[in-house]
N, C-alpha and C. Protein backbone atom coordinates (compact mmCIF):
# COMPACT_ATOMS: atom_id res chain seq x y z
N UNK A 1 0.82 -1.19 0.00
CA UNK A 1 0.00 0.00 0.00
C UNK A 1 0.86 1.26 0.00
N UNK A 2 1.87 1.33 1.04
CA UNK A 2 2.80 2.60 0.68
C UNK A 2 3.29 2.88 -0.26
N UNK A 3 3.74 1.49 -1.50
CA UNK A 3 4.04 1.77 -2.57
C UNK A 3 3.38 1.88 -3.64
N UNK A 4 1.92 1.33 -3.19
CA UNK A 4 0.86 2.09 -4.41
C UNK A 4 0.89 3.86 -4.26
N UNK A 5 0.75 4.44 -2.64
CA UNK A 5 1.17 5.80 -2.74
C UNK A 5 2.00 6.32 -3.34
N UNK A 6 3.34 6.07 -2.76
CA UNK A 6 4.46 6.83 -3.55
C UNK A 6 4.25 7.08 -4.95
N UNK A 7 3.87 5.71 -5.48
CA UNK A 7 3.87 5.83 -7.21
C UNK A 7 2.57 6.77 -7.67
N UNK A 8 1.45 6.66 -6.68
CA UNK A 8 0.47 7.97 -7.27
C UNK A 8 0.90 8.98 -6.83
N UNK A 9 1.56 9.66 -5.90
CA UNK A 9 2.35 10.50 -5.43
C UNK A 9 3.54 11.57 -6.23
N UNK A 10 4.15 10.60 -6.85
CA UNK A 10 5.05 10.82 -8.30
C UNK A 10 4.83 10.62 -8.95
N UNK A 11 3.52 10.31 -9.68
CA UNK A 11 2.94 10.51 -10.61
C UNK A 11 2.32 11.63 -10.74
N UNK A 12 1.69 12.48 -9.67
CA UNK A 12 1.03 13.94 -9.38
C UNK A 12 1.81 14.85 -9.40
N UNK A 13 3.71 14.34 -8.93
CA UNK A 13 4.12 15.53 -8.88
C UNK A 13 4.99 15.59 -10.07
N UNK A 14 4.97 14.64 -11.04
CA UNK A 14 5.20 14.58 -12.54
C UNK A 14 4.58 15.50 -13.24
N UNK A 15 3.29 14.94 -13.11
CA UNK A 15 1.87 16.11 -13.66
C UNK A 15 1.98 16.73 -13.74
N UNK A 16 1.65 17.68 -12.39
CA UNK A 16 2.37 19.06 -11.94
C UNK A 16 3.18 19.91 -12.50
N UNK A 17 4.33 19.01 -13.13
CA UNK A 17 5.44 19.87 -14.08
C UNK A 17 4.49 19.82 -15.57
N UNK A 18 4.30 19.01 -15.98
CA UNK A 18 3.69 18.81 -17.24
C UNK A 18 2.53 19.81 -17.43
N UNK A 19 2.17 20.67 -16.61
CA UNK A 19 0.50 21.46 -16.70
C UNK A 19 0.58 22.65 -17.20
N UNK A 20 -0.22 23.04 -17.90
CA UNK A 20 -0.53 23.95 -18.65
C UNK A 20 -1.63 24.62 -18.04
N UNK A 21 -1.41 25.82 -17.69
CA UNK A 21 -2.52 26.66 -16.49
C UNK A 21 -3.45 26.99 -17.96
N UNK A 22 -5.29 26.77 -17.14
CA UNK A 22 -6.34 27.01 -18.03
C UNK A 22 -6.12 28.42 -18.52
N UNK A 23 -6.58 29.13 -19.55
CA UNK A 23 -6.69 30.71 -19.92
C UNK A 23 -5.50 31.35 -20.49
N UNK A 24 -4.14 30.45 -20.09
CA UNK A 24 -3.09 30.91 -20.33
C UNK A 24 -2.79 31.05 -22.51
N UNK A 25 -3.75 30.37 -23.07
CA UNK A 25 -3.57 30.20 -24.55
C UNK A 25 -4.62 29.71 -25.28
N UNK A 26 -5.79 29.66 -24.05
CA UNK A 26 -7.15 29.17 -24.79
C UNK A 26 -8.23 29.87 -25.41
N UNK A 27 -8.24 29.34 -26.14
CA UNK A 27 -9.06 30.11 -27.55
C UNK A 27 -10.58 29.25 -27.35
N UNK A 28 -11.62 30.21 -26.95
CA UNK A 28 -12.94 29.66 -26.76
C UNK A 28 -13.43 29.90 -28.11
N UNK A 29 -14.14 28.59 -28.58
CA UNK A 29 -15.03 28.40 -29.70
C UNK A 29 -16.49 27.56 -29.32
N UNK A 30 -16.82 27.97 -30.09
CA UNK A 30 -18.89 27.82 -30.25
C UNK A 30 -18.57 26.19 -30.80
N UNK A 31 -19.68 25.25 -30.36
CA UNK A 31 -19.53 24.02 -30.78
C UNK A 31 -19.95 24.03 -32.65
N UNK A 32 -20.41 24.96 -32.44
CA UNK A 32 -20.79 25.28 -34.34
C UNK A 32 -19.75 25.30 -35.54
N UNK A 33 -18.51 26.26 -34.69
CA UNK A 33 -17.77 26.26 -35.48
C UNK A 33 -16.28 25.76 -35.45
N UNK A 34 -16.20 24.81 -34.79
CA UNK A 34 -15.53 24.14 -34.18
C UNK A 34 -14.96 23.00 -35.24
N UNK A 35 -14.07 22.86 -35.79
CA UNK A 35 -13.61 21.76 -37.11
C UNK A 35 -13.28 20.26 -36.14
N UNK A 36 -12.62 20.55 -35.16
CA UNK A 36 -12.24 19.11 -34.36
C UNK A 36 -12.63 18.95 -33.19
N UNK A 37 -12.72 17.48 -32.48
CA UNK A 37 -13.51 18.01 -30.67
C UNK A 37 -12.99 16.52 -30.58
N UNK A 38 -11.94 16.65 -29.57
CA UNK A 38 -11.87 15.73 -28.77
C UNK A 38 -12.34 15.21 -27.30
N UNK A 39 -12.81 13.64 -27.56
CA UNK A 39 -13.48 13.65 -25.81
C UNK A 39 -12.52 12.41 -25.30
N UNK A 40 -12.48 12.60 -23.58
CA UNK A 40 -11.67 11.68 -23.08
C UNK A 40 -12.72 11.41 -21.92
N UNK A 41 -13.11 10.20 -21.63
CA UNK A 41 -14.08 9.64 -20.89
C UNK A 41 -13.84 8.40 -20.01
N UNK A 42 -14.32 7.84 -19.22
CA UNK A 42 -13.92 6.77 -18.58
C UNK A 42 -15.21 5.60 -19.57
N UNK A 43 -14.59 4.71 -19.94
CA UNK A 43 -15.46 3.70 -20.88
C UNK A 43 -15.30 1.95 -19.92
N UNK A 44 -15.26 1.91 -18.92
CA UNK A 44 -14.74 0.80 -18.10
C UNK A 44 -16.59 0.03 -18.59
N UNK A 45 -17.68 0.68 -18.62
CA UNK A 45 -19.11 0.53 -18.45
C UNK A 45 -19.39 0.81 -19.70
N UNK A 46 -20.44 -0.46 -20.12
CA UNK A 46 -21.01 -0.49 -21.43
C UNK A 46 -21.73 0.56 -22.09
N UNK A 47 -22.77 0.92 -21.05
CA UNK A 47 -24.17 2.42 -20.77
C UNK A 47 -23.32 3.35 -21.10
N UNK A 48 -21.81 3.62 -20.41
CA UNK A 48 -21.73 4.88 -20.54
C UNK A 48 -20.74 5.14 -21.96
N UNK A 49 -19.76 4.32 -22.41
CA UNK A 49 -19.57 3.85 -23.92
C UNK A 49 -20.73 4.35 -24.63
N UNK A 50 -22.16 3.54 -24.52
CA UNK A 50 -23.04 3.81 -25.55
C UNK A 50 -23.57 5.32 -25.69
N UNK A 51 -23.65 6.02 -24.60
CA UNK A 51 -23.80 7.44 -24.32
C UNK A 51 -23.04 8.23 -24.88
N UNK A 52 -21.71 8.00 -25.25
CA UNK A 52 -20.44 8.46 -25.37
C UNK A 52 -20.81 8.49 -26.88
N UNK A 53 -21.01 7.12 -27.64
CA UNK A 53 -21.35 6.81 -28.33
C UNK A 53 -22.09 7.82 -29.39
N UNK A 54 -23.03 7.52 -28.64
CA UNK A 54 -24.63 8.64 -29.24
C UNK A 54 -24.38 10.18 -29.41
N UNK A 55 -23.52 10.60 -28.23
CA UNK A 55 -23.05 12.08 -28.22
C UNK A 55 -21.83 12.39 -29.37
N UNK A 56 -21.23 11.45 -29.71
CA UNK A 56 -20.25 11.43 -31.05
C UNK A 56 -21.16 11.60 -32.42
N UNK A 57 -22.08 10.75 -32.35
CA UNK A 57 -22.44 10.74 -33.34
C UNK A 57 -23.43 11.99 -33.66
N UNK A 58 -24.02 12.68 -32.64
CA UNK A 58 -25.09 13.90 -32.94
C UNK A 58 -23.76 15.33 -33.19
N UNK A 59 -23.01 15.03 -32.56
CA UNK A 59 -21.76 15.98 -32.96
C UNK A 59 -21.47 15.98 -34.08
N UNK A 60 -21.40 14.69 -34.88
CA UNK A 60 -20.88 14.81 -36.07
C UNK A 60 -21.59 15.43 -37.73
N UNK A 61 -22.90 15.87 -36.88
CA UNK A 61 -24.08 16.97 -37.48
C UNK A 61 -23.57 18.38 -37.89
N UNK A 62 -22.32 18.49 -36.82
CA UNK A 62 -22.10 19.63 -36.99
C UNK A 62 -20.40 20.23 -36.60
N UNK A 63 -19.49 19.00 -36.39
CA UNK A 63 -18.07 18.87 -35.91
C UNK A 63 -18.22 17.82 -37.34
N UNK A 64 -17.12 18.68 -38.23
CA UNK A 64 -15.96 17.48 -38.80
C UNK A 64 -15.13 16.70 -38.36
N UNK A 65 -14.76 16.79 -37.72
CA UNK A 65 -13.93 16.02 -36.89
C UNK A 65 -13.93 15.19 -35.82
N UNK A 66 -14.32 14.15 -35.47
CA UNK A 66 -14.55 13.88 -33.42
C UNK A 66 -14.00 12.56 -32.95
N UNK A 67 -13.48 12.75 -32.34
CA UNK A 67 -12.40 11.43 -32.05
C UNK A 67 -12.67 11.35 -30.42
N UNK A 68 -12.60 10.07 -30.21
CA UNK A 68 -12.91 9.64 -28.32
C UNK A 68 -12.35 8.74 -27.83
N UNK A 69 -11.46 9.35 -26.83
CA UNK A 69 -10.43 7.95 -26.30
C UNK A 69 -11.06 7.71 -24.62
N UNK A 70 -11.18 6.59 -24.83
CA UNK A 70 -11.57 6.10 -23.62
C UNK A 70 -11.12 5.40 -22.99
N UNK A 71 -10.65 5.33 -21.38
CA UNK A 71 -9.83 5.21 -20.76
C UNK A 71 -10.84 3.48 -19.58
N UNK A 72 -10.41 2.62 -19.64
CA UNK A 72 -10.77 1.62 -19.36
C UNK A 72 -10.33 1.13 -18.03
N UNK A 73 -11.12 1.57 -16.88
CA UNK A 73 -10.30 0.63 -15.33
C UNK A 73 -10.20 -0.43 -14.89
N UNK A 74 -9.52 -1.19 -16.13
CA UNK A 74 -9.21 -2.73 -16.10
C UNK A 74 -8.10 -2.65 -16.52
N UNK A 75 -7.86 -4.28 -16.43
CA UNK A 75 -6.42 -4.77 -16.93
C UNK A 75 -6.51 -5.00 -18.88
N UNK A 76 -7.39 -5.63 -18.61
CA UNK A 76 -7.64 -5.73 -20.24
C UNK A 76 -9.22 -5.08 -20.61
N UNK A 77 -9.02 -4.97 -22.41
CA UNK A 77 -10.12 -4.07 -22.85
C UNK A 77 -11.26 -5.41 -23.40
N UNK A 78 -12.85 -4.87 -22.81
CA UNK A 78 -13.62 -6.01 -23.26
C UNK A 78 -14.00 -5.87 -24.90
N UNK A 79 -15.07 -7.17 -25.05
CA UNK A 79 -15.20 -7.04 -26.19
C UNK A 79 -15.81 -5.80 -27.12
N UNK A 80 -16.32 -5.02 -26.03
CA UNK A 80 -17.33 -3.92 -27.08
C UNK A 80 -16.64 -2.80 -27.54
N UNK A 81 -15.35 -2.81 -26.69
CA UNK A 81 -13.93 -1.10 -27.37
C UNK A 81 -13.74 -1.89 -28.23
N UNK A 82 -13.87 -3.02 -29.25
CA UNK A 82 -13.48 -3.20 -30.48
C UNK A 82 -14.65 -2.27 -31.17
N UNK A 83 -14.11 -1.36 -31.80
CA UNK A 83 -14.92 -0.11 -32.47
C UNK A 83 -14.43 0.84 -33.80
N UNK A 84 -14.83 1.49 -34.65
CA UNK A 84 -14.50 2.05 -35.70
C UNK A 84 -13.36 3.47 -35.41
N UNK A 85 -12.93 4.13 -35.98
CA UNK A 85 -11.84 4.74 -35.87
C UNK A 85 -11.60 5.89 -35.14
N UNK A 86 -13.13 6.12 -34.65
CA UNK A 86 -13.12 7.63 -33.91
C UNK A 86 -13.25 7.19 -32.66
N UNK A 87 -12.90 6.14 -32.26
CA UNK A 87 -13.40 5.59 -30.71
C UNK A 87 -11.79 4.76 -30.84
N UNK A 88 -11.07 5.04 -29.88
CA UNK A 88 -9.87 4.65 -29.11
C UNK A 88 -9.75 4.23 -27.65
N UNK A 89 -9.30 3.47 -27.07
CA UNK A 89 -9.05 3.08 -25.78
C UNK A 89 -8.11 2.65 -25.48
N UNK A 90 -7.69 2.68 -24.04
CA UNK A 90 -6.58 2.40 -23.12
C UNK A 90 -6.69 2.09 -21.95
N UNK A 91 -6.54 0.91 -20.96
CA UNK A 91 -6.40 0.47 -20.15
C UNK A 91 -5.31 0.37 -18.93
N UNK A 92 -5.26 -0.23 -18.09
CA UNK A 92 -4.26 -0.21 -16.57
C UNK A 92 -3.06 -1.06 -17.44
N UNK A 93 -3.00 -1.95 -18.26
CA UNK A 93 -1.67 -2.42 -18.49
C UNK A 93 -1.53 -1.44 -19.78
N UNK A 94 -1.71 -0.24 -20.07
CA UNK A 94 -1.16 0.80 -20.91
C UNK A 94 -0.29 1.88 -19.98
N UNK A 95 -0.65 1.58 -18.49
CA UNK A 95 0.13 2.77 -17.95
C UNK A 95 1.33 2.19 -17.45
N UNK A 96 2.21 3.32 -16.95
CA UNK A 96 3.62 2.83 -16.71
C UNK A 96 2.98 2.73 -15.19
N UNK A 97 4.69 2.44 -14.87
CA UNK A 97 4.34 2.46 -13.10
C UNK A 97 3.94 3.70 -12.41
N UNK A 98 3.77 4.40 -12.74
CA UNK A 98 3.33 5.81 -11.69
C UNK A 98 1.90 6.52 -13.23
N UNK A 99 1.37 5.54 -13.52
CA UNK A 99 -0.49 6.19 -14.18
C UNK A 99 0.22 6.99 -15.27
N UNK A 100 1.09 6.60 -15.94
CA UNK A 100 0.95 7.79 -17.50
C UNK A 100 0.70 6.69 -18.36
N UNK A 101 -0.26 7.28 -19.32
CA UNK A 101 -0.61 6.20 -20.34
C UNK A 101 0.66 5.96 -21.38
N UNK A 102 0.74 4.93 -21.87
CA UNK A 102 2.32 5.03 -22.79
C UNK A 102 1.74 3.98 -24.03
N UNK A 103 0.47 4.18 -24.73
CA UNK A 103 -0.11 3.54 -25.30
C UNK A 103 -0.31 4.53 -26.56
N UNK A 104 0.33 4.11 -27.79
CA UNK A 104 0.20 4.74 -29.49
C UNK A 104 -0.84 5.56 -29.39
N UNK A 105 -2.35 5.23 -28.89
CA UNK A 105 -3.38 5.86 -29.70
C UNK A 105 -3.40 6.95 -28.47
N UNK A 106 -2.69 6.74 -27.46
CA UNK A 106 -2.85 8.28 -26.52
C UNK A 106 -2.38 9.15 -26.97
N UNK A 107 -1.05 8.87 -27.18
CA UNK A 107 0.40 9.79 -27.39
C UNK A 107 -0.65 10.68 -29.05
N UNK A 108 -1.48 9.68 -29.68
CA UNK A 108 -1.97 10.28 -30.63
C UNK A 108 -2.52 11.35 -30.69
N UNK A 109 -3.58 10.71 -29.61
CA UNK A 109 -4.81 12.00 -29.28
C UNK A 109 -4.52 13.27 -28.52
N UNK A 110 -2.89 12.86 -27.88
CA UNK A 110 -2.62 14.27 -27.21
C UNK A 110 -2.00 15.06 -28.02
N UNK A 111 -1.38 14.67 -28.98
CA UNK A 111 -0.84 15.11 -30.13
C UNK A 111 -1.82 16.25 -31.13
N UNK A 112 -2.86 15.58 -30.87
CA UNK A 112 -3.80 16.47 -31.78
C UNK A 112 -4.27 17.54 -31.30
N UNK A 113 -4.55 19.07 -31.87
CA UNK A 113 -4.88 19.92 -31.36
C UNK A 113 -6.36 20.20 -31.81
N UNK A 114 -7.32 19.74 -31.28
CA UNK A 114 -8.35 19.92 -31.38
C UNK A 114 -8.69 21.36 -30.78
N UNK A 115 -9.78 21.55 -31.31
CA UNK A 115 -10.50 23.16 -30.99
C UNK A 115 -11.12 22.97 -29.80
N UNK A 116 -11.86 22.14 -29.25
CA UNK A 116 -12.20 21.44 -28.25
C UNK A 116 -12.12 20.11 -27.48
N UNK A 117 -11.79 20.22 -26.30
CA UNK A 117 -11.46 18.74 -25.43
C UNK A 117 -12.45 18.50 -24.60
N UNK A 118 -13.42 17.20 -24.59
CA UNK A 118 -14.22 17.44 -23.18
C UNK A 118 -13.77 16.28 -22.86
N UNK A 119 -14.11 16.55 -21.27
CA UNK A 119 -13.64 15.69 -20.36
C UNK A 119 -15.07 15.19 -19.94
N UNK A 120 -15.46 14.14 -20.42
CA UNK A 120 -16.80 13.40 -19.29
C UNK A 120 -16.68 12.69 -18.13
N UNK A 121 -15.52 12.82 -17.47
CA UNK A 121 -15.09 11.48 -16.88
C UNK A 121 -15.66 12.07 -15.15
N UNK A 122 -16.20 11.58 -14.45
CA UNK A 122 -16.15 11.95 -13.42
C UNK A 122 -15.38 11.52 -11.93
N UNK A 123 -15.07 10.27 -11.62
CA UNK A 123 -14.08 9.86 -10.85
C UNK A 123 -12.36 10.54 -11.26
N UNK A 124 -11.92 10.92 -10.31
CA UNK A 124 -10.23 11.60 -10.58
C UNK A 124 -9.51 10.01 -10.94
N UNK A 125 -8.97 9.99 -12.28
CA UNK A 125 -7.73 9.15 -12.32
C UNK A 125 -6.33 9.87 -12.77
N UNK A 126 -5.24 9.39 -12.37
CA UNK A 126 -4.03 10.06 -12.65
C UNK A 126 -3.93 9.52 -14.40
N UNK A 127 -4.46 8.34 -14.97
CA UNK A 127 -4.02 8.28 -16.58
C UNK A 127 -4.97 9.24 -17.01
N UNK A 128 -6.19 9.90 -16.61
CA UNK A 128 -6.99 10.54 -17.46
C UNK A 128 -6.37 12.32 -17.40
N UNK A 129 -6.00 12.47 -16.10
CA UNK A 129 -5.57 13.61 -15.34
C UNK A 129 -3.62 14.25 -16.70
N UNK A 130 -3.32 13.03 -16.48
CA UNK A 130 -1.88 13.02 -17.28
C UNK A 130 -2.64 13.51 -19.01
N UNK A 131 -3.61 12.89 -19.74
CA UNK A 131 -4.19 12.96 -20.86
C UNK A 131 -4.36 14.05 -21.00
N UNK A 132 -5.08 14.96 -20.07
CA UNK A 132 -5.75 16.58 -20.30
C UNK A 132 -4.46 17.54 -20.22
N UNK A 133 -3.60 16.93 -18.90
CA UNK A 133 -2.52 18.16 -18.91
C UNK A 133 -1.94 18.23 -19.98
N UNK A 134 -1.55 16.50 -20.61
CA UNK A 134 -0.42 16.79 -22.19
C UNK A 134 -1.03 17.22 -23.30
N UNK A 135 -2.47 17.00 -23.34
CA UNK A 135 -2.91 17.77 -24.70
C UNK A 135 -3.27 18.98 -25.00
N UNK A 136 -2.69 18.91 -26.35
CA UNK A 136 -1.73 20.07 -27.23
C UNK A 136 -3.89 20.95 -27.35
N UNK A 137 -4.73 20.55 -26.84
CA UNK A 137 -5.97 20.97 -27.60
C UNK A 137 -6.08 22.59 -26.99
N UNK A 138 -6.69 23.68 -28.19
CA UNK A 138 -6.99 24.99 -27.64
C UNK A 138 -8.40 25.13 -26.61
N UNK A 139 -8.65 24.34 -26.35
CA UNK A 139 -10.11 24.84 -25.05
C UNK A 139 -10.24 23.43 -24.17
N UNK A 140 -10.32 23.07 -23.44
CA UNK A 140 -10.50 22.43 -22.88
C UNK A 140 -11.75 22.55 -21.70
N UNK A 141 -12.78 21.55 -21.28
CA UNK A 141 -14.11 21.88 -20.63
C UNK A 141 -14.25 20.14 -20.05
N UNK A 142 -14.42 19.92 -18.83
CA UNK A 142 -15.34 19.27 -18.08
C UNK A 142 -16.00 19.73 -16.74
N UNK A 143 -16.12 18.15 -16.34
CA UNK A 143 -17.03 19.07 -15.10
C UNK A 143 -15.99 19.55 -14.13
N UNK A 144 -17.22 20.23 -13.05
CA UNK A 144 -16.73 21.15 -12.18
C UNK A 144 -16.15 20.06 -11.01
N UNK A 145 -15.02 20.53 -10.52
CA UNK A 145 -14.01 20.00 -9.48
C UNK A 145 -12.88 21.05 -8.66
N UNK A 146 -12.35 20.52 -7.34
CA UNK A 146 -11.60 21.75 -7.01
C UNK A 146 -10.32 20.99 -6.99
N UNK A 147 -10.08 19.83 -7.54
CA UNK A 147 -8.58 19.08 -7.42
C UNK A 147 -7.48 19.76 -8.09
N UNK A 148 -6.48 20.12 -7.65
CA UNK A 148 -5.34 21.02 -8.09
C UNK A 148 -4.66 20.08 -8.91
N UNK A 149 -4.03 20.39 -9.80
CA UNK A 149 -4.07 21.14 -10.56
C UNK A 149 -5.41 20.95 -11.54
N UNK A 150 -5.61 22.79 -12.04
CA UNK A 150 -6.96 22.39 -12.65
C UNK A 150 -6.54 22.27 -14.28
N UNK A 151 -6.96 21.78 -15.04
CA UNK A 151 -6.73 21.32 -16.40
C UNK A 151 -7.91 22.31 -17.17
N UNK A 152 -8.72 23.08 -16.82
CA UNK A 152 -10.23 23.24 -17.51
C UNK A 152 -10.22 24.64 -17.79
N UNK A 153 -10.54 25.50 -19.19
CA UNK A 153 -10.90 26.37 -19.19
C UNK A 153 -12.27 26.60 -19.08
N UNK A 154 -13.26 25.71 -19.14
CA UNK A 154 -14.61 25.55 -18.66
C UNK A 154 -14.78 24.73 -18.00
N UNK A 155 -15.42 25.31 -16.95
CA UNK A 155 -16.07 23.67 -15.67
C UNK A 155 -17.20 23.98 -16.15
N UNK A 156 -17.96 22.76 -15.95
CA UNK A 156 -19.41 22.64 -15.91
C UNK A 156 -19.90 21.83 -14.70
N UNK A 157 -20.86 22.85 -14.08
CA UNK A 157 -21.28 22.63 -12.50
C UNK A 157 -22.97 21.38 -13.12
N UNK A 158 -22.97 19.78 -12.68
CA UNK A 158 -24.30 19.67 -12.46
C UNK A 158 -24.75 19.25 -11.48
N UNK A 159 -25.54 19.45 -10.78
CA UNK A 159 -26.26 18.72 -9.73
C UNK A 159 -26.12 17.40 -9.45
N UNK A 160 -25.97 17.00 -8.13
CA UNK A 160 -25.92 16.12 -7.89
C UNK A 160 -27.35 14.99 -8.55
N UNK A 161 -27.03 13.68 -8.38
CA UNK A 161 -28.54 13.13 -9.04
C UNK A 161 -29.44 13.13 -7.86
N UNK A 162 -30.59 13.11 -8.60
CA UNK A 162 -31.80 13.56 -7.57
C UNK A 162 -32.13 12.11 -7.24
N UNK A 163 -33.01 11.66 -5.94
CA UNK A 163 -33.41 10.46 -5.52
C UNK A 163 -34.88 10.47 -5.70
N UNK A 164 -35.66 9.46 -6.33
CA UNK A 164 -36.97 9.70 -6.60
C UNK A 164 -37.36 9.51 -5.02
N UNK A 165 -38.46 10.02 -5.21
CA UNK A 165 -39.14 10.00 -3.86
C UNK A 165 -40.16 8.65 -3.51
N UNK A 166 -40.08 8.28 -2.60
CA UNK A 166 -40.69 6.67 -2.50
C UNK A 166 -42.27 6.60 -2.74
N UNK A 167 -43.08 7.64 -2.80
CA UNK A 167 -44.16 7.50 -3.30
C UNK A 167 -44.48 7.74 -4.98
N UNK A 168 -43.60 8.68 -5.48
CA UNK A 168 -43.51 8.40 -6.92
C UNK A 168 -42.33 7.20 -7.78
N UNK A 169 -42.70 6.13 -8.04
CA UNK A 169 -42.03 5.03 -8.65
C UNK A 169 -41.52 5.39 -9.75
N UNK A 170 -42.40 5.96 -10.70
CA UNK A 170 -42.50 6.47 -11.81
C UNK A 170 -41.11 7.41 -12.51
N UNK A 171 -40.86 7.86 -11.24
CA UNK A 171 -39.59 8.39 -11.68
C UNK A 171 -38.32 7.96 -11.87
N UNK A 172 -37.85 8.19 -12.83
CA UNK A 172 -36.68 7.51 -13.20
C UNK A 172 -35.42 8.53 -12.74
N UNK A 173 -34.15 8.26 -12.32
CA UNK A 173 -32.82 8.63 -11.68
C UNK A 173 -31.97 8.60 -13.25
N UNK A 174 -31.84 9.99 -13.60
CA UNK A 174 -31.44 10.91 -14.87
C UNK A 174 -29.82 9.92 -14.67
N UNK A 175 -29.16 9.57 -15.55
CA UNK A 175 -27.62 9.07 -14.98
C UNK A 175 -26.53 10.47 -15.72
N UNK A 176 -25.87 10.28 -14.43
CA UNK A 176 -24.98 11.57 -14.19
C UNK A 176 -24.13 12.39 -15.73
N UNK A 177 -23.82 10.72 -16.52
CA UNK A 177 -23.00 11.18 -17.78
C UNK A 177 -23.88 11.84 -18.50
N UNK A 178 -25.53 11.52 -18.61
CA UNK A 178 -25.88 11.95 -19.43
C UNK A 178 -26.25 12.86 -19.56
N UNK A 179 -26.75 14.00 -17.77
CA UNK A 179 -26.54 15.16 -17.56
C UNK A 179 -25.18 15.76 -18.27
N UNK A 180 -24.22 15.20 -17.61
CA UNK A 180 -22.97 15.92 -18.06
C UNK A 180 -22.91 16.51 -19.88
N UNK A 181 -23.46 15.17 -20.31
CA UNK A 181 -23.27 15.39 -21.69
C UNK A 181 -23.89 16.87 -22.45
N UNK A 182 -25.25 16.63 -21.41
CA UNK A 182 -26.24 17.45 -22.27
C UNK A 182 -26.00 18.69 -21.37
N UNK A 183 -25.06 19.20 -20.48
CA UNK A 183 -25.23 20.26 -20.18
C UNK A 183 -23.58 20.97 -21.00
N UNK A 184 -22.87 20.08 -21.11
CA UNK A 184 -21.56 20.58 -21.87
C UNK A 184 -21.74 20.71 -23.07
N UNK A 185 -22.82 20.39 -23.63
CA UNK A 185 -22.95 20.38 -25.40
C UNK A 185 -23.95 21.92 -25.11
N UNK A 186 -24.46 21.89 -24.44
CA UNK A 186 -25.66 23.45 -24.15
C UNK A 186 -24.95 24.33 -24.33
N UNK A 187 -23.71 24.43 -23.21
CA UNK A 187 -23.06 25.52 -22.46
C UNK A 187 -22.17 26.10 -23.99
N UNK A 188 -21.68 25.00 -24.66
CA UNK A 188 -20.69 25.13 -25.88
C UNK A 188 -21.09 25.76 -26.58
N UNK A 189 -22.52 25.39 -26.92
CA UNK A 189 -23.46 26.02 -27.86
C UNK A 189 -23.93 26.83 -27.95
N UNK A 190 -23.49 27.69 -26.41
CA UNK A 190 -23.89 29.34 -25.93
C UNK A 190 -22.54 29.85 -26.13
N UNK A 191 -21.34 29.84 -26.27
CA UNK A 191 -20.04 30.47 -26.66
C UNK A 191 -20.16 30.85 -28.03
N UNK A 192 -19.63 32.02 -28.07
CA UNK A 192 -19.64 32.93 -29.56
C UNK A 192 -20.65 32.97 -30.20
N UNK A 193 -21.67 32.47 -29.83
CA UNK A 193 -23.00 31.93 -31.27
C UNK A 193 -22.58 32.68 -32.18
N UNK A 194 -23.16 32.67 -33.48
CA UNK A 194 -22.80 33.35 -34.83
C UNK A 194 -24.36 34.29 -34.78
């Protein structure tokens, strides 16, 4: 256990050097006019893959470009990240010993400078955390968090999920990504309008 610390430990204070403070070079764009949009998500869960999924594809209405690497909290990737070319993944035997991903299709996606980066991911991991600081992208947006260092030129604040109340059954418990989704595609879509 002490040496699972240390290694997340020096892995944070790796980070740390590697970060790029939000505002310092970011160029806010409208999801309209936006040519590329990269998303980095946690895909460990089928539901939230398919969500991920669905939100790629209504983007691509109006983004040329959209590429999604998804970051897997396993050892190995199941059968359903076998997927077409805009969907990438990476797993726990992609990271080194202290959480940096060291896997081709990362080094790719950080490489690319997309006009936009969203982050859907909501649990803190150090491989997803390492992903946002190294990429080269001009805007970067997920949700709202106070973990230092911050990576985000947009947070997006949502509510916690609501609990139906025991006399209405009927109600169904909204799932968190899909808030996230639909309030980061809103918020985007209110920057610069034309």
């Amino acid at each position: 256990m002490a040496f699972e610390n240390f290694k997340y430990n020096y892995g944070l204070r790796r980070l740390k050097n590697d970060f790029r403070k939000p505002e310092d070079d970011a160029i806010a764009c409208n999801l309209k006019n936006a040519k590329s949009v990269g998303i980095i998500y946690n895909a460990t869960k089928l539901e939230d893959f398919n969500l991920v999924k669905e939100f790629v594809h209504r983007l691509r209405e109006y983004v040329p470009l959209v590429k999604a690497l998804g970051y897997v909290n396993k050892k190995e990737l199941e059968d359903f990240h076998i997927q077409p070319l805009e969907f990438s993944f990476f797993c726990n035997s992609d990271l080194n010993w202290y959480f940096k991903p060291n896997e081709d299709s990362v080094e790719e996606f950080v490489k690319q400078q997309f006009d936009i980066l969203i982050d859907l991911s909501f649990k803190e991991h150090l491989a997803v955390r390492f992903v946002l600081a190294e990429s080269a992208s001009m805007f970067k947006t997920g949700r709202y968090c106070t973990i230092e260092p911050n990576y985000y030129d947009l947070m997006i604040s949502i509510p916690e999920p609501k609990k139906p109340d025991l006399e209405d059954e009927e109600v169904e418990e909204q799932n968190p990504l899909e808030l996230l989704i639909k309030e980061t595609e809103r918020y985007l879509l209110m920057i610069n309008p034309d």
